[in-house]
Each structure stands twice: as C-alpha cells, then as structure tokens.
Protein backbone atom coordinates (compact mmCIF):
# COMPACT_ATOMS: atom_id res chain seq x y z
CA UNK A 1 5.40 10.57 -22.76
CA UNK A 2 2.48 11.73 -21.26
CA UNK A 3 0.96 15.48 -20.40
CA UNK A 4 1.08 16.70 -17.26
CA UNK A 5 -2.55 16.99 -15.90
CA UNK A 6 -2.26 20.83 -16.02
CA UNK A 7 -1.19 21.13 -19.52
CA UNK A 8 -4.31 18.90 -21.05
CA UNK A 9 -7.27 20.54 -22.48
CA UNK A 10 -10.09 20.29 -20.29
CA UNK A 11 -11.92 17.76 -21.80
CA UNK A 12 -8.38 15.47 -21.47
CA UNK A 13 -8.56 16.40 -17.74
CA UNK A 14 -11.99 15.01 -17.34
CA UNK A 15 -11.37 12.22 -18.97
CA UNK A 16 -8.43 11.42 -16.68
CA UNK A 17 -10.09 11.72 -13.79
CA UNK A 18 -12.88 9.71 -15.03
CA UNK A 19 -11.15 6.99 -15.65
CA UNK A 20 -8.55 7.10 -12.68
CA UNK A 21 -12.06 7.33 -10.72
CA UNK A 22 -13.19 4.10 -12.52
CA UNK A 23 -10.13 2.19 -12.14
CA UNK A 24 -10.34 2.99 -8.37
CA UNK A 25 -13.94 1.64 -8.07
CA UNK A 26 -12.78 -1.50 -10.81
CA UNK A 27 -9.91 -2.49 -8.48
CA UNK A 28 -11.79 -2.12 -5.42
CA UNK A 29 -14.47 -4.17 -6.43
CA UNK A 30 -12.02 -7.16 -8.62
CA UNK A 31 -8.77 -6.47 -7.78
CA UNK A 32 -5.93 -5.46 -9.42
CA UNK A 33 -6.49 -8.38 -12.53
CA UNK A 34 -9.50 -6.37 -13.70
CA UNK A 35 -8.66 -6.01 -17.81
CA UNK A 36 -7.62 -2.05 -18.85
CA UNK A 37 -10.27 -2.86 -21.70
CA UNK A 38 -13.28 -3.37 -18.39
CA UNK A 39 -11.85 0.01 -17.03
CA UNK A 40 -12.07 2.00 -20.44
CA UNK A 41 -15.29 0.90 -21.31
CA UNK A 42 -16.42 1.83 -18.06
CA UNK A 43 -14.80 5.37 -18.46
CA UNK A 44 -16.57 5.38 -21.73
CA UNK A 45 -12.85 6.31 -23.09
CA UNK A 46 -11.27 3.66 -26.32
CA UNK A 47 -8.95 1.28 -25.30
CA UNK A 48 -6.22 3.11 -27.32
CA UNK A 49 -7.14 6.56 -25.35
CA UNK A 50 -6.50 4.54 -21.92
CA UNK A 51 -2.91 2.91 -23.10
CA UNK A 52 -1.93 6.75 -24.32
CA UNK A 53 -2.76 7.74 -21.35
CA UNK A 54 -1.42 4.98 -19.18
CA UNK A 55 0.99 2.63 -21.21
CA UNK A 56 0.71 -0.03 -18.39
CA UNK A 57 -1.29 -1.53 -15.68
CA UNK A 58 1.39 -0.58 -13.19
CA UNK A 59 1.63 3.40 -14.50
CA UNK A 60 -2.10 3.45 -13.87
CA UNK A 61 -2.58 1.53 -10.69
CA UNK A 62 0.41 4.38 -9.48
CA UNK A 63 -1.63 7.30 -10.58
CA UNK A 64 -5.12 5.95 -9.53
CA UNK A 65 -3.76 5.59 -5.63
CA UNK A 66 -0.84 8.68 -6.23
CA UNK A 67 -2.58 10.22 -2.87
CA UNK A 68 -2.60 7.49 -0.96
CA UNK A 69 1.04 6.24 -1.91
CA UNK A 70 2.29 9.64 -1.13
CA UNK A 71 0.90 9.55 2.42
CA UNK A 72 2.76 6.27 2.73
CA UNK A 73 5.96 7.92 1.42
CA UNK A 74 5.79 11.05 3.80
CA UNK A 75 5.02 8.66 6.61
CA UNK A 76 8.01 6.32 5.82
CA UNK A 77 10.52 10.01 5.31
CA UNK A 78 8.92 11.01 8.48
CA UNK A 79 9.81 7.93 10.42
CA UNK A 80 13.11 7.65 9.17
CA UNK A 81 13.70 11.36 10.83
CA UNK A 82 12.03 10.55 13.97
CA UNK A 83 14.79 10.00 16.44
CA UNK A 84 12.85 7.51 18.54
CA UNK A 85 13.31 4.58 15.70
CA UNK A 86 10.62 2.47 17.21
CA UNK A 87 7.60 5.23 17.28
CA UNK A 88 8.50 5.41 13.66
CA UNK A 89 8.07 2.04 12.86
CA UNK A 90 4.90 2.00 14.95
CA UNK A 91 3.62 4.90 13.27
CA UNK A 92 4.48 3.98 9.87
CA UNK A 93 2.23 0.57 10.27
CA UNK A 94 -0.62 2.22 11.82
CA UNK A 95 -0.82 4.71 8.94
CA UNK A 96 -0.71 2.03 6.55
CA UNK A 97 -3.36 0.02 8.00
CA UNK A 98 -5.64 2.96 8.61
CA UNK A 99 -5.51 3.45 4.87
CA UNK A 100 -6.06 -0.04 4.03
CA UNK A 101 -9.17 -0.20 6.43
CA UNK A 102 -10.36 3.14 4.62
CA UNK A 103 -10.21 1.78 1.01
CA UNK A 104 -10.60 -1.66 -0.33
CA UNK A 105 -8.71 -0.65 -3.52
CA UNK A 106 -5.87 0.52 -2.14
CA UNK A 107 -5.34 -2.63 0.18
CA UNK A 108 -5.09 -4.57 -3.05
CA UNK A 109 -2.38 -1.76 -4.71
CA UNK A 110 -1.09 -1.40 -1.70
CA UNK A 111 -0.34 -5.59 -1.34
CA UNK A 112 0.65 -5.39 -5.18
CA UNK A 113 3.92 -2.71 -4.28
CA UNK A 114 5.29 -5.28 -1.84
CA UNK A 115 7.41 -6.17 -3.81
CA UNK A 116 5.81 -6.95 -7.27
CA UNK A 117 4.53 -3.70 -8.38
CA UNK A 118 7.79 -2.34 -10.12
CA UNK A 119 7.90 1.68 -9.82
CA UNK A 120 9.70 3.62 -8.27
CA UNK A 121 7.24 4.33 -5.30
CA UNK A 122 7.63 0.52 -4.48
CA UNK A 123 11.35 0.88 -4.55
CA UNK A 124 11.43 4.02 -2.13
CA UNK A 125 8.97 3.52 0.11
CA UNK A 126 10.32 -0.78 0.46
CA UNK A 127 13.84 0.32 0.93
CA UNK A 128 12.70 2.99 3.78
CA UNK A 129 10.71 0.48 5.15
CA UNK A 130 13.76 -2.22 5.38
CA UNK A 131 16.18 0.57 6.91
CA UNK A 132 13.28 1.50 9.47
CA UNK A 133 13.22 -2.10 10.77
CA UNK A 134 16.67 -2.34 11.26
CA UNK A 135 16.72 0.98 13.09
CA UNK A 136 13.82 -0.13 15.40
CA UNK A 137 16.10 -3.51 16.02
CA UNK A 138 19.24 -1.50 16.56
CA UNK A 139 17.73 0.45 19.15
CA UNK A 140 16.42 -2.60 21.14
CA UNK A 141 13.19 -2.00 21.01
CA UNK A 142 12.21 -4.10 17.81
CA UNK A 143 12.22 -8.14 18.39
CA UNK A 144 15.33 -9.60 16.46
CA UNK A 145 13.56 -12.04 14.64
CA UNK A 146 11.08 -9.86 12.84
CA UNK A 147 11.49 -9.74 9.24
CA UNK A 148 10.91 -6.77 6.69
CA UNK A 149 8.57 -9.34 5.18
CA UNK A 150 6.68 -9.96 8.02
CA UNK A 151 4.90 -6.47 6.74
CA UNK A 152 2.82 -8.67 4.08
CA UNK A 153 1.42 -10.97 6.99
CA UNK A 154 0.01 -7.35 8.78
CA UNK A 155 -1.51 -6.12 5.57
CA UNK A 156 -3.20 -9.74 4.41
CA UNK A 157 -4.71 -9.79 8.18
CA UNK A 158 -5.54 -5.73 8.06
CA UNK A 159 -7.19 -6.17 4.74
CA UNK A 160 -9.49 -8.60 5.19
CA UNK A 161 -11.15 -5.45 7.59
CA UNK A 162 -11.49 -3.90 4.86
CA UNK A 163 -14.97 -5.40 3.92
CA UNK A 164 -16.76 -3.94 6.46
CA UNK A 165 -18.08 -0.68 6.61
CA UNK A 166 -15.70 1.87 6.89
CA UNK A 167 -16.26 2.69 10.71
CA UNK A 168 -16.37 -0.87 11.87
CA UNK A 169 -13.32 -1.28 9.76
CA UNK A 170 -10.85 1.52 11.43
CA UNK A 171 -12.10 0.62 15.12
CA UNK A 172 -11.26 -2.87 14.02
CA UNK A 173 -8.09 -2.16 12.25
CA UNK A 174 -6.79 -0.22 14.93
CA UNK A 175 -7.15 -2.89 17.85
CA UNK A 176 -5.82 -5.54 15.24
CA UNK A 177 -2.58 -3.09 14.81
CA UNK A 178 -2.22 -2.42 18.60
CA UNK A 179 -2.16 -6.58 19.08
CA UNK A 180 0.06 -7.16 16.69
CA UNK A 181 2.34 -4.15 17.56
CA UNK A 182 2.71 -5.51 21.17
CA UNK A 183 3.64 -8.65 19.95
CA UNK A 184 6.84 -7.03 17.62
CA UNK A 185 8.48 -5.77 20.65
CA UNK A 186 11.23 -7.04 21.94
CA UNK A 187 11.29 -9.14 25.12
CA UNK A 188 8.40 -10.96 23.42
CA UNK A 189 10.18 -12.95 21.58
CA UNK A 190 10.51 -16.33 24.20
CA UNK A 191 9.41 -18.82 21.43
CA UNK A 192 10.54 -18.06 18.02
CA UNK A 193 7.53 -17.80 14.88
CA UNK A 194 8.18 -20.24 12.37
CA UNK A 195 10.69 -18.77 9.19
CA UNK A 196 9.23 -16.03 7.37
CA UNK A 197 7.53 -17.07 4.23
CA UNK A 198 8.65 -15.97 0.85
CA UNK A 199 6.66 -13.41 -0.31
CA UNK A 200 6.39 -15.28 -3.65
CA UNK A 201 4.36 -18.23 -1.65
CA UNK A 202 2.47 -15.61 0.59
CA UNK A 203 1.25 -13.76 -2.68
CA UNK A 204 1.02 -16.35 -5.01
C-alpha cells in the first residue's frame, strides 16, 4: 500500500505531483498507451519509484484525473437526486462534455472508464449512469431506444473538440451537446438509429 499524500515527506509530495503533472501532459499529448517508463523519465523519478507509487497504469491514470472524475461522480449523485430525471441526465452529459472540451487528457481517461478502465470510479459512476437513463425513460421524457452505450458515441464526437483551443472548444462543445440532446428526447424517435454498437467495436 501506498501513503496517503499528507503523510509523505515533502520531497515524496513533490515528487507525486510531479509526476501526476507529467502523466497528465503524457496522456494528453499520446494517449493513454504512453509507457510508465516515458512518464518517469519525464518526472525525472526511476521506474521502480513510479510502480511504488502507482502499481498500475489504471491506479495512476485514477489519481492523475482524481479531480476531474470526482466532478463526474458528484454530478452523476446529483442527478440521481434530482427529481426531474431528465434535467439530470441532461446535466450529467453537459458536465461531462464541458470537461472533455476543457482537457484533452481527460477525454482520453475519460473514454478509457467506459467500460475498460477497471476501478471502482468506473464501476460507480457507469452504474449511476445506467440507472439515470432508465429514470429519464421511465419518466417519458428520454427516447426508448437510447442505449446506456450510446454515451461513447457523445464523447468520441465531443472529443474530437477537444483539439482546438480551449474557448473555441466549449462554445463548440456546448452547441454539439444541445444538438444531440434534442435529438434523445422522446417524440423524436419516428425512424429508429441503427443497433447500438458494442463498445468493444466502437473502442477497439
């Protein structure tokens, strides 16, 4: 097991946040497949120091975007509360997207935890997200054919934004979102969309 940030010396905590600021810029700039040895040398940390630190790819992706995922996991508790079921799925995607448009890096953890990265976060914030759908479709406001899935096919369009400067990429991101909200309602649904793809062919 690990130390909690507060009980390392202060040279540990430096060197934590060095290299959970390194794997941020690493994964923004390659994706997720950049090596852990590419991030430590960056961080100018050994190899070894990294995998004590962070045993695996997925603990470390985790911590590097802990912030971000925790916004997603208070907006998905906070949806799941709100009594109007549809303004919480609406929400919840708009947040989500924001976030994507606001950090390259992210978009690719973010596209990772649905499903593939296994933690805990994934698990929470996938199973809110799948009883949030069928709230919005219980209440008759949510088309019946939408899938759960169908979230990958929003963040694959919403991250390509995220190439653009970070402005352009929010003003963007949020008329992309508002389109494809409008098109999730019910009532919209005249001509069914083709089966939803597995997320195994959509990802790869």
């Amino acid at each position: 097991m690990t130390a909690e940030p507060s009980q390392m010396r202060a040279d540990a905590r430096e060197n934590r946040a060095r290299v959970l600021a390194v794997a941020r810029e690493l994964f923004a700039e390659r994706g997720l497949e950049v090596p852990m040895a590419a991030i430590a040398r960056r961080a100018g940390v050994g190899v070894a120091t990294l995998y004590r630190r962070f045993p695996t790819k997925d603990s470390l992706v985790v911590e590097a975007f802990a912030e971000q995922f925790a916004v997603c996991q208070s907006a998905m508790d906070d949806a799941l509360k709100d009594p109007d079921a549809w303004r919480g799925l609406r929400t919840v995607i708009e947040k989500v997207c924001l976030l994507q448009a606001c950090d390259r890096g992210f978009t690719a953890a973010f596209m990772a935890s649905f499903p593939d990265l296994h933690s805990e976060v994934r698990d929470r914030t996938w199973l809110g997200f799948v009883a949030l759908v069928q709230r919005a479709k219980d209440s008759g406001h949510l088309r019946a054919d939408f899938s759960p899935h169908d979230l990958t096919l929003v963040l694959i369009a919403n991250g390509g934004l995220s190439t653009l400067p970070v402005e352009v990429a929010v003003a963007a991101s949020q008329r992309l979102v508002a389109y494809l909200l409008e098109s999730f309602r019910a009532g919209t649904d005249v001509l069914p969309p083709p089966v939803p793809l597995s997320l195994d062919l959509v990802l790869g």
